[in-house]
Each structure stands twice: as C-alpha cells, then as structure tokens.
Protein backbone atom coordinates (compact mmCIF):
# COMPACT_ATOMS: atom_id res chain seq x y z
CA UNK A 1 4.27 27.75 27.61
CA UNK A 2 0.79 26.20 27.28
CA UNK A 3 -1.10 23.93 28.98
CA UNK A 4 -1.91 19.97 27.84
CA UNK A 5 -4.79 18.70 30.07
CA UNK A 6 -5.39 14.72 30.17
CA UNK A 7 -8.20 12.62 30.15
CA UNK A 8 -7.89 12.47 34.35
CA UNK A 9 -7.81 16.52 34.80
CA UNK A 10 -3.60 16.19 35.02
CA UNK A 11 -2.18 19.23 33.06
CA UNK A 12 1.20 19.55 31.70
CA UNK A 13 3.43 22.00 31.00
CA UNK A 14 4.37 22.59 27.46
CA UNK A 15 7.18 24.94 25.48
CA UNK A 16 4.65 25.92 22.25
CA UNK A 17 7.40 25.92 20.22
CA UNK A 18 8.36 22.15 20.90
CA UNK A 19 4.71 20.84 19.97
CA UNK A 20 4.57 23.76 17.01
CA UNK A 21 7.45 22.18 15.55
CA UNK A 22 6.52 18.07 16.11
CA UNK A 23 2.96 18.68 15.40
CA UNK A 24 0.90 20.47 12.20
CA UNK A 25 -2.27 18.99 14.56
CA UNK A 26 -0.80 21.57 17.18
CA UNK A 27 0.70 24.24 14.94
CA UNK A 28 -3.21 24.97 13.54
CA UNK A 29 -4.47 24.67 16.67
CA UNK A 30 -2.15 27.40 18.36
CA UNK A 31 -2.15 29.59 15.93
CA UNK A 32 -6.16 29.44 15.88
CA UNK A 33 -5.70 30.07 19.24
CA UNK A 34 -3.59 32.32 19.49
CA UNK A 35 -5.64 35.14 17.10
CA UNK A 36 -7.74 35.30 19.93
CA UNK A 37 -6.21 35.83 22.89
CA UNK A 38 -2.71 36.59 24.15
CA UNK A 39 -2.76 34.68 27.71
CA UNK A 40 -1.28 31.54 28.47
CA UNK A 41 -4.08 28.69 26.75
CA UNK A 42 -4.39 25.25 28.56
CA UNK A 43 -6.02 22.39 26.02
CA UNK A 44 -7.94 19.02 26.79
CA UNK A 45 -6.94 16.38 24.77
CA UNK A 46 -8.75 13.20 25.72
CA UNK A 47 -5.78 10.54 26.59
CA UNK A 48 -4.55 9.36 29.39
CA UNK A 49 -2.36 11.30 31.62
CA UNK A 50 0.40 8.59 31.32
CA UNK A 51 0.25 8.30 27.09
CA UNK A 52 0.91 12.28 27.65
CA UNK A 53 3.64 11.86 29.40
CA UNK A 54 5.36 9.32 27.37
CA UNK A 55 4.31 11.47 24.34
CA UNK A 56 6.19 14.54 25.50
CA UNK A 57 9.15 12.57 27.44
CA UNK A 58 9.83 11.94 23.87
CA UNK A 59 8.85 15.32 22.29
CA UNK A 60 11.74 16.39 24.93
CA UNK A 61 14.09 13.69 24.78
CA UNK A 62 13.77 12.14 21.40
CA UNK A 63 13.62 8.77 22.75
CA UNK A 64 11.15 6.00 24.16
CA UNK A 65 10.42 5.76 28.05
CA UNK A 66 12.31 2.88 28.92
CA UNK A 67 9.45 1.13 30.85
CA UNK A 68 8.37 0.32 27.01
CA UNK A 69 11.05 -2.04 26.27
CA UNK A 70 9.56 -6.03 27.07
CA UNK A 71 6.02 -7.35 25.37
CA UNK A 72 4.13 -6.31 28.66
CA UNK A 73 4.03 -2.68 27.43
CA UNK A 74 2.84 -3.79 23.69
CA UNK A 75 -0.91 -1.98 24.89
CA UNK A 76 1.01 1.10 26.05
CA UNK A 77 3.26 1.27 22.67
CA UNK A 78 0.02 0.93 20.69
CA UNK A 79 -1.94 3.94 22.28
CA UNK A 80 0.82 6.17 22.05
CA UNK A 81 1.30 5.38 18.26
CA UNK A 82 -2.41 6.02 18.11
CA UNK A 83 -1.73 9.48 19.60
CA UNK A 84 0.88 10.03 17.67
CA UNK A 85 -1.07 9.41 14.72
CA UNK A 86 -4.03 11.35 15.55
CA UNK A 87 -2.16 14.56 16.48
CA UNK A 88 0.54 14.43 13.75
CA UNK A 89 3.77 13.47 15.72
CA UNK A 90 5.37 11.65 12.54
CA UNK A 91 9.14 10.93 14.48
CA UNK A 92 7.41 9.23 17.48
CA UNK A 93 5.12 7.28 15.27
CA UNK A 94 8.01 5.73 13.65
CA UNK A 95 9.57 4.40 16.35
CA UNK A 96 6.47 3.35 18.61
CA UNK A 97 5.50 1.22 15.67
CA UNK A 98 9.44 0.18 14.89
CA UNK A 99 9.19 -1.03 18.73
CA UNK A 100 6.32 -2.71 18.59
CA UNK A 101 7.57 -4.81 15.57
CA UNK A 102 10.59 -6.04 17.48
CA UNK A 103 7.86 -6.60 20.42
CA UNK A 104 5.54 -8.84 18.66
CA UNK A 105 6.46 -12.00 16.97
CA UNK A 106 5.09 -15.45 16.03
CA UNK A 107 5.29 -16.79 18.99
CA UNK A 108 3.90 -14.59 21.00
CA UNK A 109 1.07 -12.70 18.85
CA UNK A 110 -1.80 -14.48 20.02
CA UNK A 111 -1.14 -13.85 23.62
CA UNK A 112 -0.66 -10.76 23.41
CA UNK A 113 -3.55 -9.91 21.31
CA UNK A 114 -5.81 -12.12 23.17
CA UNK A 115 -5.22 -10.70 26.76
C-alpha cells in the first residue's frame, strides 16, 4: 500500500498493484521508487482531494460515482478525464468522456460552458 496525497494535504490509501496495473504514469513512477527504498512511499499529486477520490472509487469499482450522472457535474467529469489523461488511466478516460457526451448537447452547451 502507498500513499496518494491531494492538492488539500488529504492522503489516500492505495493497493500498488491496482494503480501499477491502471496506470504506466504510476507503474514508472513506483518502480523508480521503489529502487530506492523499501518503506511504504506516500506521493503528491496536485488535484483535488475529491477528483482523487472519484479517480480511485473507479480504479476500485470500475464504475462512475453516481453524483456524476445530471449536467451539474459536467466540470467534475471534465477534471477527472483530465486526470485520467495526464496519469494514463485509459478505462476511466473512456467513460468520463462517454459521460460527458450524453451530458452535453445542443441545447444546453452554451450554458454549461458559459457558467
């Protein structure tokens, strides 16, 4: 088990292997790591505590948090694809950007990007 710290100082708890096998990002960075010393590592990652959690509730359960299912959590959706971009989580790209297609329309586009 390592440790994820946010953005806010919150730290997670994370199985290695879990974020070894999502993540090349975190597979280089472990075993870096790891060459150098044998305790128990915590890393800061700069996002916010709640993107974290959403990121790893799906590392965990394979699905998205169900607060992100209405066009109110399009802002939320987009930060944890960016996240999920940035540190190699392919699966939970896919579907944050799959949701926010069904999320964002025609109709309600310009709201949403304009607020």
């Amino acid at each position: 088990i390592i440790g994820l710290c946010a953005s806010n100082d919150q730290i997670f708890a994370v199985h290695k292997d879990i974020l070894m096998a999502a993540s090349s990002f975190f597979t280089g960075m472990i075993r870096w790591h790891s060459r150098f010393a044998e305790v128990t590592s915590i890393f800061r990652i700069q996002i916010k505590a709640s993107i974290l959690d959403m990121l790893l509730d799906f590392l965990y359960h394979g699905m998205l948090a169900p607060t992100l299912r209405d066009t109110k959590s399009w802002s939320l959706l987009l930060e944890l694809a960016e996240a999920a971009h940035f540190f190699g989580f392919e699966h939970l790209l896919i579907a944050a950007e799959t949701k926010l297609a069904t999320l964002i329309n025609a109709t309600n586009f310009v709201r949403i990007w304009f607020t």
